[in-house]
N, C-alpha and C. Protein backbone atom coordinates (compact mmCIF):
# COMPACT_ATOMS: atom_id res chain seq x y z
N UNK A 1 137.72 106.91 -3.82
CA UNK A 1 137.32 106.56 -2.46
C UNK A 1 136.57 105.22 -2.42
N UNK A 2 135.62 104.66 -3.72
CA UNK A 2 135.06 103.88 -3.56
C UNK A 2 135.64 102.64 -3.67
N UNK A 3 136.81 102.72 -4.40
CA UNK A 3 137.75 101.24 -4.55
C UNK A 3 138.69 101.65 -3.55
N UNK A 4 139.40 102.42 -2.85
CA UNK A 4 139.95 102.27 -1.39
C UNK A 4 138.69 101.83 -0.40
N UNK A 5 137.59 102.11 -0.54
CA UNK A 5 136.23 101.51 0.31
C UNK A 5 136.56 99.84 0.54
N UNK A 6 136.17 99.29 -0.87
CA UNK A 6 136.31 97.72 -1.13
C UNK A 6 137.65 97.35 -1.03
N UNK A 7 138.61 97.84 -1.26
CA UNK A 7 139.97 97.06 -0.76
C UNK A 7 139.81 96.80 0.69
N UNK A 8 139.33 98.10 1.35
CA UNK A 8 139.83 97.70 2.68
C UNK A 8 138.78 96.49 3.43
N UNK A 9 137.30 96.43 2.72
CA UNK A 9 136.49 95.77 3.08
C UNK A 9 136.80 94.16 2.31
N UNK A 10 137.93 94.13 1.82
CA UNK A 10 138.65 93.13 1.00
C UNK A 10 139.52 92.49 2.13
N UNK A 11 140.40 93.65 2.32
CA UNK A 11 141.60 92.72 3.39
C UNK A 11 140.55 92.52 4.90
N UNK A 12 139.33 93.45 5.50
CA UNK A 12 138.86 92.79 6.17
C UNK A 12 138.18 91.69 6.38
N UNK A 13 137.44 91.30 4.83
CA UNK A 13 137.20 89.59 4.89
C UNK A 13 138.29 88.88 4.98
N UNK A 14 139.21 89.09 4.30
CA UNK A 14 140.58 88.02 4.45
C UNK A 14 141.31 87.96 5.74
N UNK A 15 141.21 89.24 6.68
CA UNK A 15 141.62 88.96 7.69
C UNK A 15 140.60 87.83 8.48
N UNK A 16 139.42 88.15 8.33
CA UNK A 16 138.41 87.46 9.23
C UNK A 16 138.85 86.05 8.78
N UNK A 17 139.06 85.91 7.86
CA UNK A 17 139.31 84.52 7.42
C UNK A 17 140.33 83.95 7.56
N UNK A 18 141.12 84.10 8.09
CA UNK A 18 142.72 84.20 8.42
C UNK A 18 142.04 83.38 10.01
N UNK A 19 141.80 84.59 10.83
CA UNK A 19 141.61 84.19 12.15
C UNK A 19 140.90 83.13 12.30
N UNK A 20 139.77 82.64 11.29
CA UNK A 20 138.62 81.61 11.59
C UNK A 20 139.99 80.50 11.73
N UNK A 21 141.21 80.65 10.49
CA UNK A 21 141.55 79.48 10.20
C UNK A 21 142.44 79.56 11.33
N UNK A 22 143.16 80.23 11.91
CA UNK A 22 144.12 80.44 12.91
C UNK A 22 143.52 79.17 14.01
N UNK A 23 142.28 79.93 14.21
CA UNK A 23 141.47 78.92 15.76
C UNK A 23 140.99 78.23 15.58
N UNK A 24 140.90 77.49 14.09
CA UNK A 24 141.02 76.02 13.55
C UNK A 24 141.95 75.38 13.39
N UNK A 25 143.16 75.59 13.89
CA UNK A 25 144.41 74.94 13.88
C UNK A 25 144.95 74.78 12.28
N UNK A 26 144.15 75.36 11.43
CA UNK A 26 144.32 75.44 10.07
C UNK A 26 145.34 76.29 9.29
N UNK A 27 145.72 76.04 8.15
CA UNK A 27 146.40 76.85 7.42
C UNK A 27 145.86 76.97 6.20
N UNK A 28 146.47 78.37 5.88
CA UNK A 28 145.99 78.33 3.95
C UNK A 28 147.38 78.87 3.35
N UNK A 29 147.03 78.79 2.13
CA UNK A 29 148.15 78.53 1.32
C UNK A 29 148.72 80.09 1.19
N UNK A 30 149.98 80.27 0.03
CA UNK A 30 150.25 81.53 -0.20
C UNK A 30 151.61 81.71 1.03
N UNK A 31 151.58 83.17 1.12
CA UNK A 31 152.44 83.69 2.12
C UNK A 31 151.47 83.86 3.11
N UNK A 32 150.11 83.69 3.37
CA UNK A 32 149.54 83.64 4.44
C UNK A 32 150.04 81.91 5.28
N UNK A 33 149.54 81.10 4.27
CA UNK A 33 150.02 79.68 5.31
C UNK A 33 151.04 79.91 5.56
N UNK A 34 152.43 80.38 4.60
CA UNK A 34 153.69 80.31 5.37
C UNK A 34 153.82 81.10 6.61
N UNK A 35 152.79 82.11 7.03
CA UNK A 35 153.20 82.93 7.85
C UNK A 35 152.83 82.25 9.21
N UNK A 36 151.53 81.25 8.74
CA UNK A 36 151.13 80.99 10.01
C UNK A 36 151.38 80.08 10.78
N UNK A 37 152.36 79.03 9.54
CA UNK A 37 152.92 77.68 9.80
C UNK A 37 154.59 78.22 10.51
N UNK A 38 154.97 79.36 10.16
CA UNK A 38 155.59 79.44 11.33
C UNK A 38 155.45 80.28 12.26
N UNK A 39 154.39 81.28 12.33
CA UNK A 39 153.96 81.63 13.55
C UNK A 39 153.29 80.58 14.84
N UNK A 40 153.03 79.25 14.14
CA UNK A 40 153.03 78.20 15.28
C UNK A 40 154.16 77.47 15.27
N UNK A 41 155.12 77.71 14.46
CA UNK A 41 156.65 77.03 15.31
C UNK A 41 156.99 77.93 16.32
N UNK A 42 157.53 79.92 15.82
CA UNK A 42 157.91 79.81 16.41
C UNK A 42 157.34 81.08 17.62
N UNK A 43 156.08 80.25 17.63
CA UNK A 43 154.99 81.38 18.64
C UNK A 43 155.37 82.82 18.37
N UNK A 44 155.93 83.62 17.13
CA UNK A 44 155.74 85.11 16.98
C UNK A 44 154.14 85.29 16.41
N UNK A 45 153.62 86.60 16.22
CA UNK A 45 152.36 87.35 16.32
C UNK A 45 152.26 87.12 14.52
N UNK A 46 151.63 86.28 13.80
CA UNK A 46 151.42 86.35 12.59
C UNK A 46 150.96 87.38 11.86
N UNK A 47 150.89 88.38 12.39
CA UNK A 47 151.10 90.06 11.37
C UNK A 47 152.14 89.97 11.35
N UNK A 48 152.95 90.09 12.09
CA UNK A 48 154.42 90.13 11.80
C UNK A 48 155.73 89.53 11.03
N UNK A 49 155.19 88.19 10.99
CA UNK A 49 155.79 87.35 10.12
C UNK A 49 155.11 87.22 9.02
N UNK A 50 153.92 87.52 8.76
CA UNK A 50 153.23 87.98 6.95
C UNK A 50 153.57 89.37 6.64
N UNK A 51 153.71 90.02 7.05
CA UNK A 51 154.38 91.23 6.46
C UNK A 51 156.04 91.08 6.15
N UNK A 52 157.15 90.74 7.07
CA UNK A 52 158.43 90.40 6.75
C UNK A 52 158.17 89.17 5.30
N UNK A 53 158.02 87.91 5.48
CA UNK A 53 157.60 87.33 4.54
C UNK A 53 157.45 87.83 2.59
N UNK A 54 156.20 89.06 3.12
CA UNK A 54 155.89 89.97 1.92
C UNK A 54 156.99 90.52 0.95
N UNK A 55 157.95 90.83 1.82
CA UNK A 55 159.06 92.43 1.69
C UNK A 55 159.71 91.67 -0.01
N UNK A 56 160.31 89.76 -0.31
CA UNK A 56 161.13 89.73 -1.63
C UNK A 56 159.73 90.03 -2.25
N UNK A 57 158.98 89.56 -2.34
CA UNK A 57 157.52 89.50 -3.79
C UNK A 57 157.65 90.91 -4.22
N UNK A 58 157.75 91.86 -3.11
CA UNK A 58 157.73 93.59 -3.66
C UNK A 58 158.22 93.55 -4.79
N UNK A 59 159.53 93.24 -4.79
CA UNK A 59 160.09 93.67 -6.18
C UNK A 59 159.97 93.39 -7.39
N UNK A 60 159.39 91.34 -7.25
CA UNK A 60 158.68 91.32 -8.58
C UNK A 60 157.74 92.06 -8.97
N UNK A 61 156.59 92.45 -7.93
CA UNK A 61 155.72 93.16 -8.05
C UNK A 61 156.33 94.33 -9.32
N UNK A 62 156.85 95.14 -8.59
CA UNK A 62 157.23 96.21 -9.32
C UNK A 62 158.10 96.27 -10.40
N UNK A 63 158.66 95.27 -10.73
CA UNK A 63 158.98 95.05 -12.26
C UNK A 63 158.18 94.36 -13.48
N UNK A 64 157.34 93.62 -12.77
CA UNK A 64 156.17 92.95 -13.50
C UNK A 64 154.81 93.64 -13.70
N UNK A 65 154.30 94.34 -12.47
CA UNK A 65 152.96 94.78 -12.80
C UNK A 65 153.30 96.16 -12.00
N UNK A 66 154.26 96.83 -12.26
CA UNK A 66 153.95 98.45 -11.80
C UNK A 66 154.10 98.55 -10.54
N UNK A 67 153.99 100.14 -10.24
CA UNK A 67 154.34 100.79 -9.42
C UNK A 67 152.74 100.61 -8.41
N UNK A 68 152.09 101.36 -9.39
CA UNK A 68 150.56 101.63 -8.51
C UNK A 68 149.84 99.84 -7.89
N UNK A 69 150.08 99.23 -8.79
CA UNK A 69 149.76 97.72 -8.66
C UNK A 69 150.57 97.56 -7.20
N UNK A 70 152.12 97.64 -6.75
CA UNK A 70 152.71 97.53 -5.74
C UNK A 70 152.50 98.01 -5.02
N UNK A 71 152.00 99.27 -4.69
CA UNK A 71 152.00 100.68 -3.70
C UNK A 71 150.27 100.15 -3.26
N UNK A 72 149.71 99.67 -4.08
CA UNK A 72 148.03 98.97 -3.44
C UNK A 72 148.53 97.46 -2.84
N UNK A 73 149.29 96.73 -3.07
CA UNK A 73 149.05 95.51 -3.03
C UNK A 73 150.04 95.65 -1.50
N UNK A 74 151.26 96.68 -0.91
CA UNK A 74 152.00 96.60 0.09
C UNK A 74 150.73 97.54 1.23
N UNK A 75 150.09 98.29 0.86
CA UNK A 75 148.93 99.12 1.99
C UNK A 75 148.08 97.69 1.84
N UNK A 76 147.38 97.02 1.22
CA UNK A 76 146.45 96.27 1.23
C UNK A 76 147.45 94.59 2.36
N UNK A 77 148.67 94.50 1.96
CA UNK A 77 148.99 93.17 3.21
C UNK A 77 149.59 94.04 4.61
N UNK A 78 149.77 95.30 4.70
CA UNK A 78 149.70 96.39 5.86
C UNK A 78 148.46 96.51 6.80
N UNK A 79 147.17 96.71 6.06
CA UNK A 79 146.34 96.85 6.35
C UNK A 79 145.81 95.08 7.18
N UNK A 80 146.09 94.34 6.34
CA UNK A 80 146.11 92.61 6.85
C UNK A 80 146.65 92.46 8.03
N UNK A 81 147.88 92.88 7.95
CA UNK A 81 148.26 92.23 9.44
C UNK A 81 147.90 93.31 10.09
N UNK A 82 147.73 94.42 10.59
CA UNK A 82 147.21 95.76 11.02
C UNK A 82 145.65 94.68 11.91
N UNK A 83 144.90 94.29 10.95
CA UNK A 83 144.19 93.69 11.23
C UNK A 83 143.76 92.50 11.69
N UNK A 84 144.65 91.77 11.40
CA UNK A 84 144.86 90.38 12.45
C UNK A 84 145.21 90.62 13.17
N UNK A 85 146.32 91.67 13.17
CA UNK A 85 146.57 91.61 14.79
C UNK A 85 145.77 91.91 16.24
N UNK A 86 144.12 92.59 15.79
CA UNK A 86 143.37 91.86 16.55
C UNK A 86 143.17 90.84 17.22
N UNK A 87 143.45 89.76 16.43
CA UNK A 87 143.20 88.58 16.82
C UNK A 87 143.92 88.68 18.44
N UNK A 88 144.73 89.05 19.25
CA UNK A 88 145.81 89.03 20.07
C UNK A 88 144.94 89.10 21.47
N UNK A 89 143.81 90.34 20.74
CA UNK A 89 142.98 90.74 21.74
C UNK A 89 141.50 89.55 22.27
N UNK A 90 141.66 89.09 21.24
CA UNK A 90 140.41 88.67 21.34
C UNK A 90 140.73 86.83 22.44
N UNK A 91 139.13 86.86 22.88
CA UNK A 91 139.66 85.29 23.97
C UNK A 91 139.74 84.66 23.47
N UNK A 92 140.50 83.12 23.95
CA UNK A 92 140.44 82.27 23.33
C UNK A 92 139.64 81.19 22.91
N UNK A 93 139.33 80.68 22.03
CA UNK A 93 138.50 80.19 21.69
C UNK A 93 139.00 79.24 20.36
N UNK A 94 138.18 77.90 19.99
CA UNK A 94 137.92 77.28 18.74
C UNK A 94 136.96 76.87 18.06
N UNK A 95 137.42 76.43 16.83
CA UNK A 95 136.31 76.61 15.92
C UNK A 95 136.48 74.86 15.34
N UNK A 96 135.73 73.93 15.14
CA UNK A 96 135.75 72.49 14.25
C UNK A 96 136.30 72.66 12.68
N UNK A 97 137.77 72.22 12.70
CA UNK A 97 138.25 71.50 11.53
C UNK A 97 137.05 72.24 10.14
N UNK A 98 136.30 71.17 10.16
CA UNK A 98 135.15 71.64 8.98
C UNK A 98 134.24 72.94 8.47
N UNK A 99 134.39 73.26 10.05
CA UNK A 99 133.81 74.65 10.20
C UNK A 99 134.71 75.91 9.31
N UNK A 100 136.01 75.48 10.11
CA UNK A 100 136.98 76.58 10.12
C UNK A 100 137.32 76.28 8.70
N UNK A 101 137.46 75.05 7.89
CA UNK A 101 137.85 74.66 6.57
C UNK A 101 137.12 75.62 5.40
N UNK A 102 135.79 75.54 5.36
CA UNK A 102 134.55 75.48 5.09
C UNK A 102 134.41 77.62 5.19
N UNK A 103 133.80 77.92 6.20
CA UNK A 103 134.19 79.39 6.40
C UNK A 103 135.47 80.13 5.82
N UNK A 104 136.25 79.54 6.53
CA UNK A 104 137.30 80.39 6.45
C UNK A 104 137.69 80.17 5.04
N UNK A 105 138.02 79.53 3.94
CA UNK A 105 137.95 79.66 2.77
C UNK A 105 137.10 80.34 1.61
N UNK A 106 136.05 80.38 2.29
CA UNK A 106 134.72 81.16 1.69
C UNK A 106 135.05 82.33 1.85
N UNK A 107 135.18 83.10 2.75
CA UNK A 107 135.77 84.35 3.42
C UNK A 107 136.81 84.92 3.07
N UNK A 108 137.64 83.89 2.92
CA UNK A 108 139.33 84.76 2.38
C UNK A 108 139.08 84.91 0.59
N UNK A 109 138.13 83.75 0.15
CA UNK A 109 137.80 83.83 -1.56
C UNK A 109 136.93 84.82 -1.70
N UNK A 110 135.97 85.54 -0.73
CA UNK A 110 135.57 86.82 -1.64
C UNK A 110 136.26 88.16 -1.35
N UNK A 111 137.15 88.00 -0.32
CA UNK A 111 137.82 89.30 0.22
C UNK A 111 139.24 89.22 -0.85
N UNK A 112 139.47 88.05 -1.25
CA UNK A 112 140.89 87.93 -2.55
C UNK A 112 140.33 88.61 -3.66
N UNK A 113 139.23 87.98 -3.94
CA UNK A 113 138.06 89.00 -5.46
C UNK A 113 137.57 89.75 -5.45
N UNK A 114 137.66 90.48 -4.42
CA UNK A 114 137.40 92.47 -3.73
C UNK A 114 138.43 92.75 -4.01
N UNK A 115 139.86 92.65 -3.69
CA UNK A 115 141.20 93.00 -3.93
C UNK A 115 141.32 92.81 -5.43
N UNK A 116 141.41 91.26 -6.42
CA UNK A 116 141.69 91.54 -7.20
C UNK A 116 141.00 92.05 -8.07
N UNK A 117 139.83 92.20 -7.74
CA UNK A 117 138.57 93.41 -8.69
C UNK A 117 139.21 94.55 -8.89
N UNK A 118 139.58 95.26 -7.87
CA UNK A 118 140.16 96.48 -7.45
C UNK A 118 141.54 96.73 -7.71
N UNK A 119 142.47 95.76 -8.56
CA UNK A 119 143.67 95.67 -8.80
C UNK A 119 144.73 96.23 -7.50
N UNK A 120 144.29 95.18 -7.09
CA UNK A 120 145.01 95.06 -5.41
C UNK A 120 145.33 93.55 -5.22
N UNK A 121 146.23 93.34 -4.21
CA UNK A 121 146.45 91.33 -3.99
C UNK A 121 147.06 91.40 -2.20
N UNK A 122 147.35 90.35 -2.22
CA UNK A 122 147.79 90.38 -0.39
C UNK A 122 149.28 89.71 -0.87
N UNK A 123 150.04 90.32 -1.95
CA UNK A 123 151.33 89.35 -2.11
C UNK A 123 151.62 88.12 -2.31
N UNK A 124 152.78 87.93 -2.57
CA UNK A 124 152.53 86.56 -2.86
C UNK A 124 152.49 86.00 -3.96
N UNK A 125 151.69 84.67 -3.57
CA UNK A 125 151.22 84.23 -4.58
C UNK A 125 149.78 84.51 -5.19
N UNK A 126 149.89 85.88 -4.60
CA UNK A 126 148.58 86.32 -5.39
C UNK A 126 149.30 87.28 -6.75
N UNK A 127 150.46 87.74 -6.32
CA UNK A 127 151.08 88.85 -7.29
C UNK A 127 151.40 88.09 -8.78
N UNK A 128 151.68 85.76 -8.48
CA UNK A 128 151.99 85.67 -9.35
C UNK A 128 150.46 85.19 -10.43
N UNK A 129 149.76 84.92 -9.60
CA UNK A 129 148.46 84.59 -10.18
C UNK A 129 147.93 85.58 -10.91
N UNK A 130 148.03 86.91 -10.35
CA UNK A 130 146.98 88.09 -11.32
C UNK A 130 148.51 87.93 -12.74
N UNK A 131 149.85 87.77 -12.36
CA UNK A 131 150.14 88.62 -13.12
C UNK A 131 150.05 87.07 -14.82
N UNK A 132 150.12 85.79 -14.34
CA UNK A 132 150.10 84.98 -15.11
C UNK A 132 148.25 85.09 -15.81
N UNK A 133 147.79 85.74 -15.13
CA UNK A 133 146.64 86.21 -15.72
C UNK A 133 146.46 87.02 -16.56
N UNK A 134 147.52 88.23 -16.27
CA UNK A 134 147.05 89.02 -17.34
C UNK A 134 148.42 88.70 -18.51
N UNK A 135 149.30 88.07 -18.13
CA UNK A 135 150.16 87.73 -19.27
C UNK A 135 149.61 86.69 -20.01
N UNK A 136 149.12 85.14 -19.98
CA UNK A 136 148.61 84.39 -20.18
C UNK A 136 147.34 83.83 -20.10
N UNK A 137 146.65 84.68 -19.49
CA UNK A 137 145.00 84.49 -19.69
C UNK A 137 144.41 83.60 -18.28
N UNK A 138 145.84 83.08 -17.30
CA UNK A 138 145.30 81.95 -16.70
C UNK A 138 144.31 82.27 -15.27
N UNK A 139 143.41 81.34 -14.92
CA UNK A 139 142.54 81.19 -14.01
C UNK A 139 143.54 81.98 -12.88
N UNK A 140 142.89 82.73 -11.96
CA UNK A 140 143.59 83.10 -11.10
C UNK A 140 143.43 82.43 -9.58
N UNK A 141 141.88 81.68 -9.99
CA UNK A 141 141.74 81.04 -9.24
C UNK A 141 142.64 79.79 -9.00
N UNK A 142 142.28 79.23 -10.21
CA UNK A 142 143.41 77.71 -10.35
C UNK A 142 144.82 77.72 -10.05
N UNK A 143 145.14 79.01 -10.60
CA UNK A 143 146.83 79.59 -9.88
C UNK A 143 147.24 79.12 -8.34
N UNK A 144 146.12 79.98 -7.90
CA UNK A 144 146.21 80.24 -6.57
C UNK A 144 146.31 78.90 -5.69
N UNK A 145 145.52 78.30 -6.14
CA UNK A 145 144.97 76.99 -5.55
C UNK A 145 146.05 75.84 -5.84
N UNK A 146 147.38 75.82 -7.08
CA UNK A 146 148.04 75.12 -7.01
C UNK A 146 149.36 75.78 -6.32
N UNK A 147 149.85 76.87 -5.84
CA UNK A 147 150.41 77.66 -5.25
C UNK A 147 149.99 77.04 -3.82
N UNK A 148 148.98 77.49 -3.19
CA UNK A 148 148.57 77.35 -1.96
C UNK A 148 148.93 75.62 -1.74
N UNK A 149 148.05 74.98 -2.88
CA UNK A 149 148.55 73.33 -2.29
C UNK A 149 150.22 73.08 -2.18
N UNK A 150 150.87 73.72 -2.50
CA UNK A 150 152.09 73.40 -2.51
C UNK A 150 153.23 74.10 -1.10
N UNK A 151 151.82 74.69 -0.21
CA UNK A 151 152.47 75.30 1.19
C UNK A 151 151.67 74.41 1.61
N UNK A 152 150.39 74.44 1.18
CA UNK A 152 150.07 73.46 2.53
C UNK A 152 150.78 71.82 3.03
N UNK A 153 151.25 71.12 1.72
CA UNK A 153 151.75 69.95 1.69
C UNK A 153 153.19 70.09 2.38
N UNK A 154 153.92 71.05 2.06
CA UNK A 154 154.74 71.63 3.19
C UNK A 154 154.57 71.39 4.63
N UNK A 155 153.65 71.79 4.67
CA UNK A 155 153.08 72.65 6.24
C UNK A 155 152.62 71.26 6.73
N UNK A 156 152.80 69.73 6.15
CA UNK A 156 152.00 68.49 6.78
C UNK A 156 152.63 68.17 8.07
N UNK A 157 154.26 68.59 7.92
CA UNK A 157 154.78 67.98 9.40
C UNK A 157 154.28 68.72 10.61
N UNK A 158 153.92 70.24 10.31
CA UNK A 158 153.88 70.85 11.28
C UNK A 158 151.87 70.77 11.95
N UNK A 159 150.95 70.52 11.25
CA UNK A 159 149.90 70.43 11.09
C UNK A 159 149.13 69.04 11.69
N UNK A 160 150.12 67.74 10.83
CA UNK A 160 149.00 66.91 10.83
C UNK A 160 148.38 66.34 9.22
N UNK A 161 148.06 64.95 9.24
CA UNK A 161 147.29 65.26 7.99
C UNK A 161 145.87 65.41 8.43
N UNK A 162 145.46 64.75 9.01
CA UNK A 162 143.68 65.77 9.11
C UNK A 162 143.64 67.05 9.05
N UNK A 163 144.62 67.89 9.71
CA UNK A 163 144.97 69.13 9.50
C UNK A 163 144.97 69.38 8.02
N UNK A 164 145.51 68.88 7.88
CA UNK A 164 146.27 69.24 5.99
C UNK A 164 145.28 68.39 5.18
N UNK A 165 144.46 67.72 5.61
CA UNK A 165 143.26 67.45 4.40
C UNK A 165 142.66 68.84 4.86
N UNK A 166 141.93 68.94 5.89
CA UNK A 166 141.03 70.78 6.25
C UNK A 166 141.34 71.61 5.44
N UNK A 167 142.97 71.58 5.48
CA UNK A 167 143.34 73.26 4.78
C UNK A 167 143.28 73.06 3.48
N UNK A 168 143.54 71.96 3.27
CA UNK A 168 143.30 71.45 1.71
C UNK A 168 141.99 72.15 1.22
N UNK A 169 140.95 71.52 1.99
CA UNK A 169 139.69 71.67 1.79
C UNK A 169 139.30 73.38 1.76
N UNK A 170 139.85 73.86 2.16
CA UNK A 170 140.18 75.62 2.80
C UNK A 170 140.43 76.05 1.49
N UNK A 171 141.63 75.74 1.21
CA UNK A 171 142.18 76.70 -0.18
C UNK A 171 141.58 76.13 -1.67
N UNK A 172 140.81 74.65 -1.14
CA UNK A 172 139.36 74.90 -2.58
C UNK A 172 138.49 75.64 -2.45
N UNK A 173 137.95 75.43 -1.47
CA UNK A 173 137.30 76.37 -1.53
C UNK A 173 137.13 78.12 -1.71
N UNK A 174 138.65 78.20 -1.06
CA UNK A 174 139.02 80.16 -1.41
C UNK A 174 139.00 79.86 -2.91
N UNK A 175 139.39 78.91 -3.87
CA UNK A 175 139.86 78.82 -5.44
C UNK A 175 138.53 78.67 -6.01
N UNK A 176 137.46 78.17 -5.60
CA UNK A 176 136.23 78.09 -6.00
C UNK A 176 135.61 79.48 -6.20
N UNK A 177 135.89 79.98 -5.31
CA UNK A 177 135.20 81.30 -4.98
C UNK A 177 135.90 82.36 -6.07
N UNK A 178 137.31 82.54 -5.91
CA UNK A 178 138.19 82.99 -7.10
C UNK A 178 137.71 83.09 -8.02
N UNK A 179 137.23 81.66 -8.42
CA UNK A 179 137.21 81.19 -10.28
C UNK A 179 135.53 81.84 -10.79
N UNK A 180 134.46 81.60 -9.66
CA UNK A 180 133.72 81.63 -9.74
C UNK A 180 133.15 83.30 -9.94
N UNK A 181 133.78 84.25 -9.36
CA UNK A 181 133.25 85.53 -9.59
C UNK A 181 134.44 86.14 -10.42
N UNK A 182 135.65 85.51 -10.85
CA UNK A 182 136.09 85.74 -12.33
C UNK A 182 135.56 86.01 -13.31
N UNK A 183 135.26 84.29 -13.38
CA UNK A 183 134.47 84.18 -14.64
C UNK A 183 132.87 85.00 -14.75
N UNK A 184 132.31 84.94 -14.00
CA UNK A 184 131.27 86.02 -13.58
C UNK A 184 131.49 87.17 -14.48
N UNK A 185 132.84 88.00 -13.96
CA UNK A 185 132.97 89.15 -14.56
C UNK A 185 133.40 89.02 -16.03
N UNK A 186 133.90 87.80 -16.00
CA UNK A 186 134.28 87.54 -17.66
C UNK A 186 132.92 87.65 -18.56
N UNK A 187 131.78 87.05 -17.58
CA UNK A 187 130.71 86.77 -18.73
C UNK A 187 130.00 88.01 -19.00
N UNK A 188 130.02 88.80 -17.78
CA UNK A 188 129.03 89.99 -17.58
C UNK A 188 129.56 91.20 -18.85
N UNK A 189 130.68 90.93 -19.06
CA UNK A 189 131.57 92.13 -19.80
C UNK A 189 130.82 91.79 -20.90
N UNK A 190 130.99 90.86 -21.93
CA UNK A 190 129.96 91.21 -23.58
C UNK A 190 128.94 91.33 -23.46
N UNK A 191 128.48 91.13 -22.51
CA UNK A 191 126.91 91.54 -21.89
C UNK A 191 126.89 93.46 -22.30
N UNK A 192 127.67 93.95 -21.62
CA UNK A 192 127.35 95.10 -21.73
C UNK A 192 127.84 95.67 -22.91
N UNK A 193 129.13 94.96 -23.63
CA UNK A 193 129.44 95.77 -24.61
C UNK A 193 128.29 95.63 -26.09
N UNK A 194 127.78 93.83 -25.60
CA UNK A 194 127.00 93.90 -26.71
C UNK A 194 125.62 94.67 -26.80
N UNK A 195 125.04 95.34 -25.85
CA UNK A 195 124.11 95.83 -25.06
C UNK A 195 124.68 97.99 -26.07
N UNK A 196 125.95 98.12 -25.65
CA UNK A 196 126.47 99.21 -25.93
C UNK A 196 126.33 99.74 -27.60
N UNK A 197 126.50 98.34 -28.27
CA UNK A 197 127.03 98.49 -29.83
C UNK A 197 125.22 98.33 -30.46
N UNK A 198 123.93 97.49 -29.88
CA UNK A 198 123.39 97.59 -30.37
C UNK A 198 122.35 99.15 -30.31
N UNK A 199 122.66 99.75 -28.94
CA UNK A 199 122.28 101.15 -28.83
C UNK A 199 122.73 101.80 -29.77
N UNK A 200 124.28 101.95 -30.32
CA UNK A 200 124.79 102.81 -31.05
C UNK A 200 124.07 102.87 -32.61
N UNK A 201 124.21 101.39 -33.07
CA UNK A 201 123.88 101.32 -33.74
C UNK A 201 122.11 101.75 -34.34
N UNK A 202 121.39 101.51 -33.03
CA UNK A 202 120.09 102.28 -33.44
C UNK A 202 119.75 103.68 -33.78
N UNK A 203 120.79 104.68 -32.58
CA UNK A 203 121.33 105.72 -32.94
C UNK A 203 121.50 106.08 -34.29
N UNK A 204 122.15 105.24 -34.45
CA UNK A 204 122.65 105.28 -36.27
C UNK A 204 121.97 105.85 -37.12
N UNK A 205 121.04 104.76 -36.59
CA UNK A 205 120.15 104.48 -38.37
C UNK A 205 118.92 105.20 -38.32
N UNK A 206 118.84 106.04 -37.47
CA UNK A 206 118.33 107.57 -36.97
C UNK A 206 118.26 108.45 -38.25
């Protein structure tokens, strides 16, 4: 119950962060920017087009990292658009370029490291980041962040480049955040094991 708790309090930061960037005229990278770069071509409800979007990644999913890994990671981008699609309700309103850059990257980077704590992802190019992680050791942050730059530079005709420096600025910052409570957990781990082995060992010599 307690890691279905934090997933869902996972995809609700990322949704929040979604919307900041929505009413910043912003995008972020992944299958979220693609969803949203054409939910402003072609004015459909961006839950809708991030979930269709989702449906090829499934299958790598499930030949690469499992069943249970897939069956969390398709409820966890369900639960996403489920939840943006709030946004529909709410008035209209905007938010400043820097603001929305700035926030909304902060926001979607600790609700991505709630998910992937919890061996959960929002698809994507999050499915290929954890999984080049656990095959190859690599940053999942840094993954992400060259993934994402490579929608957003896409996304320049439709955006703008001031636009597309922002989102730029957006998906460092979600990658900052990534890398940063990674490695966190990377450091904290011999912490405890070395903490574990010198107990035993006192035990021991008992």
């Amino acid at each position: 119950m307690k890691r279905w708790t934090l997933i869902f309090i996972g995809c609700l930061l990322a949704a929040f962060g979604v919307v900041i960037l929505k009413h910043s005229d912003l995008v972020t990278g992944g299958t979220a920017g693609l969803s949203l770069s054409i939910a402003y071509l072609s004015h459909l409800p961006f839950s809708f087009v991030f979930f269709l979007i989702n449906i090829p990644f499934y299958l790598f999913s499930m030949l690469r990292m499992g069943l249970s890994f897939t069956v969390t990671t398709m409820l966890s981008v369900t639960m996403l658009s489920l939840l943006t699609g709030i946004d529909t309700w709410l008035p209209a309103f905007s938010i400043p370029y820097w603001a929305g850059a700035i926030a909304g990257g902060f926001v979607i980077g600790i609700g991505l490291s709630l998910l992937f704590k919890n061996s959960a992802s929002l698809g994507g190019s999050n499915i290929l980041a954890l999984f080049l992680q656990k095959r190859y050791g690599f940053d999942p942050g840094k993954t992400n962040f060259v993934f994402d730059l490579m929608v957003v530079l896409t996304s320049l005709y439709t955006i703008g480049f001031i636009k597309g420096f922002f989102s730029v600025l957006s998906i460092a910052v979600t990658s900052r955040v990534i890398s940063y409570y990674k490695n966190g957990y990377a450091t904290k781990k011999p912490a405890v094991k070395k903490e574990f082995v010198l107990t035993r060992q006192a035990s021991l010599s008992k």
